[in-house]
N, C-alpha and C. Protein backbone atom coordinates (compact mmCIF):
# COMPACT_ATOMS: atom_id res chain seq x y z
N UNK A 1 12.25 29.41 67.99
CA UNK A 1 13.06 29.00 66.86
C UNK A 1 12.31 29.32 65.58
N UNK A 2 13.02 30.03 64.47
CA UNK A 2 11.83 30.22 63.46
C UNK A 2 12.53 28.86 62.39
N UNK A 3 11.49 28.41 61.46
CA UNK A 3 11.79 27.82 60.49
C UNK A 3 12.97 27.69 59.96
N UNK A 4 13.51 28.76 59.61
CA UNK A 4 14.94 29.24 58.76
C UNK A 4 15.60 28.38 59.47
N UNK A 5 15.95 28.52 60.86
CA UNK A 5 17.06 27.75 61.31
C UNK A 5 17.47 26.42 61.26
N UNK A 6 15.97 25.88 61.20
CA UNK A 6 15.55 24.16 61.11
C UNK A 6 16.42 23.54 59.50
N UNK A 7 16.33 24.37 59.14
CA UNK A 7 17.13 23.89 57.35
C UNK A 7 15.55 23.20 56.35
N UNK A 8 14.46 23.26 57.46
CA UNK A 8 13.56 21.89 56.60
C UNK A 8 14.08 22.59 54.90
N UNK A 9 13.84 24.64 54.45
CA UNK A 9 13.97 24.53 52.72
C UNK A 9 15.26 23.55 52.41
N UNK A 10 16.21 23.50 53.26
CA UNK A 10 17.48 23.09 52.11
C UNK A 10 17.35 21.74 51.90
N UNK A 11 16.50 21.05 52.33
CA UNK A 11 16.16 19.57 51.98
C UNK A 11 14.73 19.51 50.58
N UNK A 12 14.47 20.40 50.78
CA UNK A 12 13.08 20.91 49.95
C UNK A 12 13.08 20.65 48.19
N UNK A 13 12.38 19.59 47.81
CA UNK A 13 12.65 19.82 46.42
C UNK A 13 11.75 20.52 45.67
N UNK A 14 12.23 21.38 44.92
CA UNK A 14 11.63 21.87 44.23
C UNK A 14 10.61 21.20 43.18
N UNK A 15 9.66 21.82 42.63
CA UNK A 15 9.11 21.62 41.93
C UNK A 15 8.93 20.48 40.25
N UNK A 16 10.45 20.94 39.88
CA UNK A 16 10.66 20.13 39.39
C UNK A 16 11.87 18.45 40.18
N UNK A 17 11.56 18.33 41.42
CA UNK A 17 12.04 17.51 41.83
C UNK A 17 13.53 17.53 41.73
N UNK A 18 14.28 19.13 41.40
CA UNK A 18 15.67 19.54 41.56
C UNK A 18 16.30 19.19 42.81
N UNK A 19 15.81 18.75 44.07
CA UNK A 19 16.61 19.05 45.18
C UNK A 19 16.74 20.12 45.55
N UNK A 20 16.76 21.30 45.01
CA UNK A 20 17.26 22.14 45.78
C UNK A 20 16.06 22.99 46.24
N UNK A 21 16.14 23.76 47.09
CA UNK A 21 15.08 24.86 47.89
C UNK A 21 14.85 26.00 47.07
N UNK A 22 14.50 26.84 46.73
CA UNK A 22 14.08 28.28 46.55
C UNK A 22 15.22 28.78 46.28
N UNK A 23 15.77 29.70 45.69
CA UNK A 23 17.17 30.18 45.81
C UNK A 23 16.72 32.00 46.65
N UNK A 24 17.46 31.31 47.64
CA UNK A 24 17.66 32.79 48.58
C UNK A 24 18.89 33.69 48.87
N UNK A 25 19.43 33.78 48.33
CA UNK A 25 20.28 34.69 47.69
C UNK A 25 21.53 33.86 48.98
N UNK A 26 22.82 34.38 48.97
CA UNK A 26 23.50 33.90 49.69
C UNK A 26 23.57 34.87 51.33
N UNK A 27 23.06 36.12 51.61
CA UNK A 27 22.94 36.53 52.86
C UNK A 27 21.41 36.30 53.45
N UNK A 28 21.88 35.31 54.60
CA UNK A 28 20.59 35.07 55.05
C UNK A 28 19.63 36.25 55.77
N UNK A 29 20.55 36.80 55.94
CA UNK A 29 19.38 37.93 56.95
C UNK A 29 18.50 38.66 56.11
N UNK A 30 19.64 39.19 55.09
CA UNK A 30 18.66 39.64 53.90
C UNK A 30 17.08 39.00 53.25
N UNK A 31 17.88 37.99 53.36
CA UNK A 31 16.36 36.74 52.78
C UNK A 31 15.62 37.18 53.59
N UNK A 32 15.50 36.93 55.25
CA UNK A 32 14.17 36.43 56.15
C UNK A 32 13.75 37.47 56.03
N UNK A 33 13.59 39.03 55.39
CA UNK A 33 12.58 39.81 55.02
C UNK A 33 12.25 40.26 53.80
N UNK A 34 12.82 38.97 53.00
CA UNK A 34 12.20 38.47 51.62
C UNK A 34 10.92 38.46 51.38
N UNK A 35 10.15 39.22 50.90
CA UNK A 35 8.41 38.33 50.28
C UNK A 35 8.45 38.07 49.11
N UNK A 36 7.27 37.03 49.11
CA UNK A 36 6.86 36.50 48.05
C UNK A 36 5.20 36.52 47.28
N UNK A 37 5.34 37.02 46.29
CA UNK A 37 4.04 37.07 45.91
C UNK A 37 3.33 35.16 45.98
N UNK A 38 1.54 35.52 46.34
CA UNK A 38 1.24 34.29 45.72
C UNK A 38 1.56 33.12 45.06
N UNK A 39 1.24 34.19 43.96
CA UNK A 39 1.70 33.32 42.95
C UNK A 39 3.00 32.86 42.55
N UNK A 40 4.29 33.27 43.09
CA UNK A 40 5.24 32.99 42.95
C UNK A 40 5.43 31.33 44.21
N UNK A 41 4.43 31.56 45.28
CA UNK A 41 4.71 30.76 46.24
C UNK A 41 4.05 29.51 45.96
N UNK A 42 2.96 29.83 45.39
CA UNK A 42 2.00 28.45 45.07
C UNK A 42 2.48 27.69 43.88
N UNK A 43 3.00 28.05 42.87
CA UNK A 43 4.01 27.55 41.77
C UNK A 43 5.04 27.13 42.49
N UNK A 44 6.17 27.67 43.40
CA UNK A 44 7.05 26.83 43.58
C UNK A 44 6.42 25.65 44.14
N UNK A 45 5.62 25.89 44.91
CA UNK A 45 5.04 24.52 46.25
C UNK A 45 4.58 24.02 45.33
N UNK A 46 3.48 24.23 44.23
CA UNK A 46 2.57 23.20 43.44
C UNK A 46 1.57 23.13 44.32
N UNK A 47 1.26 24.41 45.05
CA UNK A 47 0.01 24.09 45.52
C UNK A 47 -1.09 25.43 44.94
N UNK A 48 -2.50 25.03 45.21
CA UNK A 48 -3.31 26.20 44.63
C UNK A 48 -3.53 27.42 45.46
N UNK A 49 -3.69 28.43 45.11
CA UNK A 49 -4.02 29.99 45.62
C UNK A 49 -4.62 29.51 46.58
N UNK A 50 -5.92 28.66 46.41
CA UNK A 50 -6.76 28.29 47.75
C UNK A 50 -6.14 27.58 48.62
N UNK A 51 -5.17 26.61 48.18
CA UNK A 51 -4.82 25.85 49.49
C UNK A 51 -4.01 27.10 50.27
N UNK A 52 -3.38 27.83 49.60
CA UNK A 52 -2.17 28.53 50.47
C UNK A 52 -3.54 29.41 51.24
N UNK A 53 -4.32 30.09 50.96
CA UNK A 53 -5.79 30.79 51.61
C UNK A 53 -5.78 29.69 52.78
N UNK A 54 -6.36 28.21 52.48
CA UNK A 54 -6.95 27.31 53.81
C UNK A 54 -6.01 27.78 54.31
N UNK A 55 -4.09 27.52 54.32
CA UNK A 55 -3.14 27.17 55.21
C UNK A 55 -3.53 28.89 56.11
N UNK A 56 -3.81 29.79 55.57
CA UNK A 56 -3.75 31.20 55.89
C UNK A 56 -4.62 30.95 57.06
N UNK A 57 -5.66 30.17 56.94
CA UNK A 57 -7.39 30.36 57.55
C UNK A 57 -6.63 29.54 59.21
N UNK A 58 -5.78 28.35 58.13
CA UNK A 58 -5.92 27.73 60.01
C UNK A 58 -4.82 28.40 60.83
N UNK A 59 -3.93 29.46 60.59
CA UNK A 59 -3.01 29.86 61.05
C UNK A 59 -1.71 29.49 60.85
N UNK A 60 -1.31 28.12 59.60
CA UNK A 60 0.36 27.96 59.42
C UNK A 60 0.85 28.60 58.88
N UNK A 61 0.03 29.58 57.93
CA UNK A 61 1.28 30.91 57.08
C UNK A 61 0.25 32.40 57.12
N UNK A 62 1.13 33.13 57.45
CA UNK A 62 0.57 34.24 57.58
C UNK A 62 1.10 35.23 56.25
N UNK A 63 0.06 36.03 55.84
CA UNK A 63 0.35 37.54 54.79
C UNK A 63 1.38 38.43 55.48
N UNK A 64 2.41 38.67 54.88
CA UNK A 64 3.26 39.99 55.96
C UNK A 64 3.04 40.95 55.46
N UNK A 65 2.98 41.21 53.97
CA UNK A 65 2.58 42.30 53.31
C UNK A 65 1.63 42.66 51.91
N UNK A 66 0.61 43.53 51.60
CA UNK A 66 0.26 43.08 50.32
C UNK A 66 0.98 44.68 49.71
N UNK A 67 1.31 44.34 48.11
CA UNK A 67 1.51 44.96 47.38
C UNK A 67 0.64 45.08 46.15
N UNK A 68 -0.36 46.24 46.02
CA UNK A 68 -1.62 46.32 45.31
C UNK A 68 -2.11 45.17 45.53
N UNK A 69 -2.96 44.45 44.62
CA UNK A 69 -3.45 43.43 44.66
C UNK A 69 -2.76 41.54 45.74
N UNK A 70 -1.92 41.69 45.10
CA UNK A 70 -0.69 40.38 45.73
C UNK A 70 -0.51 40.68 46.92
N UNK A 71 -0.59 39.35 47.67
CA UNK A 71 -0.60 39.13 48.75
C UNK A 71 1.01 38.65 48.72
N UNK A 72 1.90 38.95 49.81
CA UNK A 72 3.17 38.85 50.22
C UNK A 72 3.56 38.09 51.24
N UNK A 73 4.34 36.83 51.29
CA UNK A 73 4.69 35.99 52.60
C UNK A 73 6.49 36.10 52.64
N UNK A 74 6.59 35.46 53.60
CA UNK A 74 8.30 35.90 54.16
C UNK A 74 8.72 34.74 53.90
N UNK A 75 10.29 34.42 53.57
CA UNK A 75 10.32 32.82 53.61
C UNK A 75 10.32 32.04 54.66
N UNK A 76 9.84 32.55 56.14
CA UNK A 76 9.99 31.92 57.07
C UNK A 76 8.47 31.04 56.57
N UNK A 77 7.45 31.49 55.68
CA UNK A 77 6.14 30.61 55.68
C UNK A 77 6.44 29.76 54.08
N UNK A 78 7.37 29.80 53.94
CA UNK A 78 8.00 28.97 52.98
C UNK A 78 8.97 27.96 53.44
N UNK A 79 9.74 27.78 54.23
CA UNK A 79 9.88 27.05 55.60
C UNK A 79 8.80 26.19 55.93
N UNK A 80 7.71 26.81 56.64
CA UNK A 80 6.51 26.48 57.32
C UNK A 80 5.62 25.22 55.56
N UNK A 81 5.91 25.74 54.69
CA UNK A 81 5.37 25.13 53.21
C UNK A 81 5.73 24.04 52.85
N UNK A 82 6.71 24.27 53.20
CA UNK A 82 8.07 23.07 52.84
C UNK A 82 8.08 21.86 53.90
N UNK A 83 7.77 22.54 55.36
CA UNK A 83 7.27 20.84 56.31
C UNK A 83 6.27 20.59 56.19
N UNK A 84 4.79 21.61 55.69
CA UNK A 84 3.89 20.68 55.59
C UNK A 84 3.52 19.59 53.99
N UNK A 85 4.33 20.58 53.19
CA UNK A 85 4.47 19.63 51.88
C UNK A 85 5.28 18.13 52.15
N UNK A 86 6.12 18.11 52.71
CA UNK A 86 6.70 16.96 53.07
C UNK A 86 5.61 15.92 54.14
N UNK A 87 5.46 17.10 55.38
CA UNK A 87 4.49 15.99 55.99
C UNK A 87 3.30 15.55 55.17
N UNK A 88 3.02 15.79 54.17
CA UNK A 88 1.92 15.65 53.07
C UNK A 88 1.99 13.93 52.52
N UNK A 89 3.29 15.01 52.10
CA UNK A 89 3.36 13.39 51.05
C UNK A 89 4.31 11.91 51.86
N UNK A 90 3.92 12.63 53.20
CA UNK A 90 4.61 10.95 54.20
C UNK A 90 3.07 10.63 54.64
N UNK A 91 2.42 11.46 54.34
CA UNK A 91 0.68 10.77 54.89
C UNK A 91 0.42 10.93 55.89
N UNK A 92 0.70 12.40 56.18
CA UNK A 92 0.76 13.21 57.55
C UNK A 92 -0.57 14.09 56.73
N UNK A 93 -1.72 14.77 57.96
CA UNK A 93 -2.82 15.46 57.28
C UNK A 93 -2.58 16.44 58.42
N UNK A 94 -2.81 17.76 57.62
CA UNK A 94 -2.59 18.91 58.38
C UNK A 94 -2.31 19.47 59.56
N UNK A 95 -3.62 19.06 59.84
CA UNK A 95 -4.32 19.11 60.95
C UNK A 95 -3.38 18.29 62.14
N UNK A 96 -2.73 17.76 61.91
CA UNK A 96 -1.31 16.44 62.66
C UNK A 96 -0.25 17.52 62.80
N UNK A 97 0.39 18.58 61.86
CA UNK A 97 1.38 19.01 62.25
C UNK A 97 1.00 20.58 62.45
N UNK A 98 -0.27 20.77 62.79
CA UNK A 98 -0.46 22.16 62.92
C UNK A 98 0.19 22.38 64.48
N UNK A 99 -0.09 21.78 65.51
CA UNK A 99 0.45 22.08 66.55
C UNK A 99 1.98 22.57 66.81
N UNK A 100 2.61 21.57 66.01
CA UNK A 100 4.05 21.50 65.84
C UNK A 100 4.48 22.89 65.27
N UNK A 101 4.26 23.72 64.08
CA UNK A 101 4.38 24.88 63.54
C UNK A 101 3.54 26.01 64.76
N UNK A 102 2.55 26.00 65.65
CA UNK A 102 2.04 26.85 66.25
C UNK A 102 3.25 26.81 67.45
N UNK A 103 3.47 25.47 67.74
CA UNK A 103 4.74 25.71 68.57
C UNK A 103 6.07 26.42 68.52
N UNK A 104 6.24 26.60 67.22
CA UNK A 104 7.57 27.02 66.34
C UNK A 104 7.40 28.62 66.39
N UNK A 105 6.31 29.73 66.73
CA UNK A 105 5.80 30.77 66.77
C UNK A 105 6.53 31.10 67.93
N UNK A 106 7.56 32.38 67.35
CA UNK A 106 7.96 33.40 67.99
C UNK A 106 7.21 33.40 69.88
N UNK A 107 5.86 34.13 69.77
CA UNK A 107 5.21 33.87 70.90
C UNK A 107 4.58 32.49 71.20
N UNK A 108 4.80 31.49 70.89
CA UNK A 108 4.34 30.59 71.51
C UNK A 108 4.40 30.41 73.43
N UNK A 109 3.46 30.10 73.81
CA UNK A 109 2.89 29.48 75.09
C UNK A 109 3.89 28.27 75.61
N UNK A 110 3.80 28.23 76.51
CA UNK A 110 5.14 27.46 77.38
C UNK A 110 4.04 25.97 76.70
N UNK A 111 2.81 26.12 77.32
CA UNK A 111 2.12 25.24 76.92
C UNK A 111 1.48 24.72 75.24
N UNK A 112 1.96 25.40 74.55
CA UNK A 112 2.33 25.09 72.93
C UNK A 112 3.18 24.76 72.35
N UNK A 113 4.37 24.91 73.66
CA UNK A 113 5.72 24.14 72.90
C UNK A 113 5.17 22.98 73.30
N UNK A 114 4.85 22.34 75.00
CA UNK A 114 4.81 21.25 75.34
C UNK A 114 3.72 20.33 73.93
N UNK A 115 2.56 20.85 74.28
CA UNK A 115 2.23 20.06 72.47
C UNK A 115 2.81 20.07 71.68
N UNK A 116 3.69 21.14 71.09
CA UNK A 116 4.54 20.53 70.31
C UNK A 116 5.25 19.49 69.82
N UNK A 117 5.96 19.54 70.89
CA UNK A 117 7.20 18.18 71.05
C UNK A 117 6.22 16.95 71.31
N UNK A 118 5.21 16.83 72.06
CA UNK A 118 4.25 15.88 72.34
C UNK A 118 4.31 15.25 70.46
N UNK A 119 3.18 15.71 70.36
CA UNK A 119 3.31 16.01 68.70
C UNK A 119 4.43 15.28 67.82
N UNK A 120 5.06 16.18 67.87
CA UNK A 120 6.35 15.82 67.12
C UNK A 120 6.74 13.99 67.80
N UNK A 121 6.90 13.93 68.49
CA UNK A 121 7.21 12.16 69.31
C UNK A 121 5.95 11.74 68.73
N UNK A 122 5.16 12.11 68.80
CA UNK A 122 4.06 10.79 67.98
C UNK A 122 4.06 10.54 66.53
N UNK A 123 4.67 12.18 66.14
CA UNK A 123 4.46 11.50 64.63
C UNK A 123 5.80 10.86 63.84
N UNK A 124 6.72 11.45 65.07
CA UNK A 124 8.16 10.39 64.42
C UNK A 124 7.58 8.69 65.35
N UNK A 125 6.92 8.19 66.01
CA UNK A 125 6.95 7.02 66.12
C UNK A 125 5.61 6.76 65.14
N UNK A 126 5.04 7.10 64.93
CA UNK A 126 4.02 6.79 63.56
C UNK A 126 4.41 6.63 62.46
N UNK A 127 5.69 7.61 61.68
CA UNK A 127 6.37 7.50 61.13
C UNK A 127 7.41 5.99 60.70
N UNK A 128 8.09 6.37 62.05
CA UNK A 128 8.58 5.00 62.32
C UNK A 128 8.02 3.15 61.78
N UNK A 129 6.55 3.22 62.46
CA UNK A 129 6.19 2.45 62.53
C UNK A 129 5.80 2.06 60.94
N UNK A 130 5.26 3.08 59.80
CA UNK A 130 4.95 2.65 58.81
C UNK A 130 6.28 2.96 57.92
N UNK A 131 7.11 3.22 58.58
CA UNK A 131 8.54 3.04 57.29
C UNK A 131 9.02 1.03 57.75
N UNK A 132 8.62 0.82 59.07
CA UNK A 132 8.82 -0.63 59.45
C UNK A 132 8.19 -1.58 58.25
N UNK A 133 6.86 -1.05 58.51
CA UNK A 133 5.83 -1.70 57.65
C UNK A 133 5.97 -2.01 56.17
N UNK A 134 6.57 -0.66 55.26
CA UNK A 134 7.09 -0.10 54.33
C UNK A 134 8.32 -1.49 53.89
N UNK A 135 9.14 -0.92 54.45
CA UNK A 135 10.41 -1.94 54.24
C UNK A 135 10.27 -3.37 54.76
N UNK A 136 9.52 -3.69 55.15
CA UNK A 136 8.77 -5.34 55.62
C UNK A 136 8.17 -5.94 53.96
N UNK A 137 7.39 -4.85 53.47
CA UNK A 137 6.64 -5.17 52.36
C UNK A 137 7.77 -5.28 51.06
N UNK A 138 8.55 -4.36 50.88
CA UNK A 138 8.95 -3.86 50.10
C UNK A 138 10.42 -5.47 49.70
N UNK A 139 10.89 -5.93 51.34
CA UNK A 139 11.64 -7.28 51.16
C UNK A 139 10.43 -8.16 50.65
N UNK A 140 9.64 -8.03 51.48
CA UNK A 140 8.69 -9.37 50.55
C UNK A 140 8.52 -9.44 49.35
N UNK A 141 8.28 -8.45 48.35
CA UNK A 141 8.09 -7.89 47.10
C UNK A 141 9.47 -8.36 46.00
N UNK A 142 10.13 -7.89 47.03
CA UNK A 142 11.85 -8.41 46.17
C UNK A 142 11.67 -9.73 46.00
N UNK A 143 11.09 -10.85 47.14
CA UNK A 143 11.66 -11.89 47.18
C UNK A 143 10.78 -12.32 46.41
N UNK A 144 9.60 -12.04 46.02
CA UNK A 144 8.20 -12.61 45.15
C UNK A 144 9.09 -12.00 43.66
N UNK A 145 9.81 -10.45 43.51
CA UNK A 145 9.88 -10.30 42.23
C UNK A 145 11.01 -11.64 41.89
N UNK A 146 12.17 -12.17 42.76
CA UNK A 146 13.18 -13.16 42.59
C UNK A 146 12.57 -14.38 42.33
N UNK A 147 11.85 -14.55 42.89
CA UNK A 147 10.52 -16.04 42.67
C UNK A 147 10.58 -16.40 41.24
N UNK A 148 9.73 -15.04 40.80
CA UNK A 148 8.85 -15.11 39.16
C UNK A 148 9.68 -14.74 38.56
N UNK A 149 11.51 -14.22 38.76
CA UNK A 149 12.36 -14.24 37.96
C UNK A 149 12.97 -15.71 37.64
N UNK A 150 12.86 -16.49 38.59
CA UNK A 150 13.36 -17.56 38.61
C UNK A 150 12.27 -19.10 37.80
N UNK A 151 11.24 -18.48 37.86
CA UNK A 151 9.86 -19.45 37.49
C UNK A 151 10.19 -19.37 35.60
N UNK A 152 10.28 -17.73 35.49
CA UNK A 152 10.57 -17.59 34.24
C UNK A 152 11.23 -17.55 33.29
N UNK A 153 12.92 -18.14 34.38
CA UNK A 153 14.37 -18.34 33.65
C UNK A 153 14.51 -16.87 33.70
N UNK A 154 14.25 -15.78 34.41
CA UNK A 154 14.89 -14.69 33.65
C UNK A 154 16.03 -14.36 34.91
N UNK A 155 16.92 -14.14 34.86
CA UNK A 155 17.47 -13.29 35.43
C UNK A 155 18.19 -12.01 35.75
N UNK A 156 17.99 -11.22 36.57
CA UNK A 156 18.11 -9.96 36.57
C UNK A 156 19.13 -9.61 37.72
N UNK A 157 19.60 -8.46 36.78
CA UNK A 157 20.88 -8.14 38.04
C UNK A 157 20.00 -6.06 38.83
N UNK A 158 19.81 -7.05 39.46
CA UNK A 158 18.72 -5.34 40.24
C UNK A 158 19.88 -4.53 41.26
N UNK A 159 19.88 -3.38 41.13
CA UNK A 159 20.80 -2.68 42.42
C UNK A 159 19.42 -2.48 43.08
N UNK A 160 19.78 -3.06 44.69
CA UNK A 160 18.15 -2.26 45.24
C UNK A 160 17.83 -0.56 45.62
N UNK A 161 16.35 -0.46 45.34
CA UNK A 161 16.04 0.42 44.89
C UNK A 161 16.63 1.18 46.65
N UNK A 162 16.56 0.60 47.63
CA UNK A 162 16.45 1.01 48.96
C UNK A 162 17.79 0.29 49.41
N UNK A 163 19.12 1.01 49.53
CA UNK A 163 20.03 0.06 50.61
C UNK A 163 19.88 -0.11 52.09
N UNK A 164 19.55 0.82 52.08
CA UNK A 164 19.55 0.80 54.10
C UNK A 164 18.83 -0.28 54.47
């Protein structure tokens, strides 16, 4: 399965926290032999030349082409950018979802999918467990901010920040 299919860009926010993914023109096939310079890739992600180098070193994004100087990636490792930026900022560390993307490889090993999915089940119940934690705290917090609204005569009409 490559990236593309997964949708992770169309959930992907951009940079400026737009929501939307990369704009890849409207024919997909065309896109997946899209490159991207560097620097075009590390600006959208907000990440540095070097980090996209480490991600290169441990194997989650590969160079497909260079043009003079610039190094060139496909958006399938913009895909691959886009789950580990997310697993980033859920407090997932690299090194946690590297298996999962080595599994996602064209040639992957019967025995690299199985880590995979292994993988993947631990970090959605890890996940799990600190969005529990998360929303445990987050009612307590309400009910302490309702407390000291009430201690202080103030009252407030709050929509919560979280419905679910």
């Amino acid at each position: 399965m490559k990236f593309c299919e997964t949708g992770i860009m169309s959930s992907f926010e951009g940079p400026k926290g737009s929501g939307n993914a990369p704009d890849r023109g409207s024919d997909l096939s065309a896109t997946e032999s899209t490159s991207l310079s560097i620097d075009n890739v590390a600006r959208m992600f907000r990440l540095s030349r070097l980090t996209l180098w480490v991600y290169e070193r441990l194997g989650l994004i590969k160079r497909r082409n260079r043009i003079g100087k610039d190094l060139l990636y496909a958006w399938t490792d913009c895909d691959r950018l886009a789950f580990i930026v997310k697993g980033r900022s859920a407090g997932l560390r690299v090194h946690q979802v590297r298996p999962i993307i080595k599994g996602l490889e064209p040639t992957a090993s019967d025995e690299s999918i199985r880590l995979a999915r292994t993988r993947c089940v631990e970090l959605i119940d890890l996940l799990d467990r600190r969005h529990q934690i998360l929303r445990a705290a987050l009612a307590e917090l309400r009910y302490l901010d309702s407390q000291l609204s009430k201690a202080n005569g103030i009252v407030r009409d709050r929509v919560p920040l979280d419905p679910d």
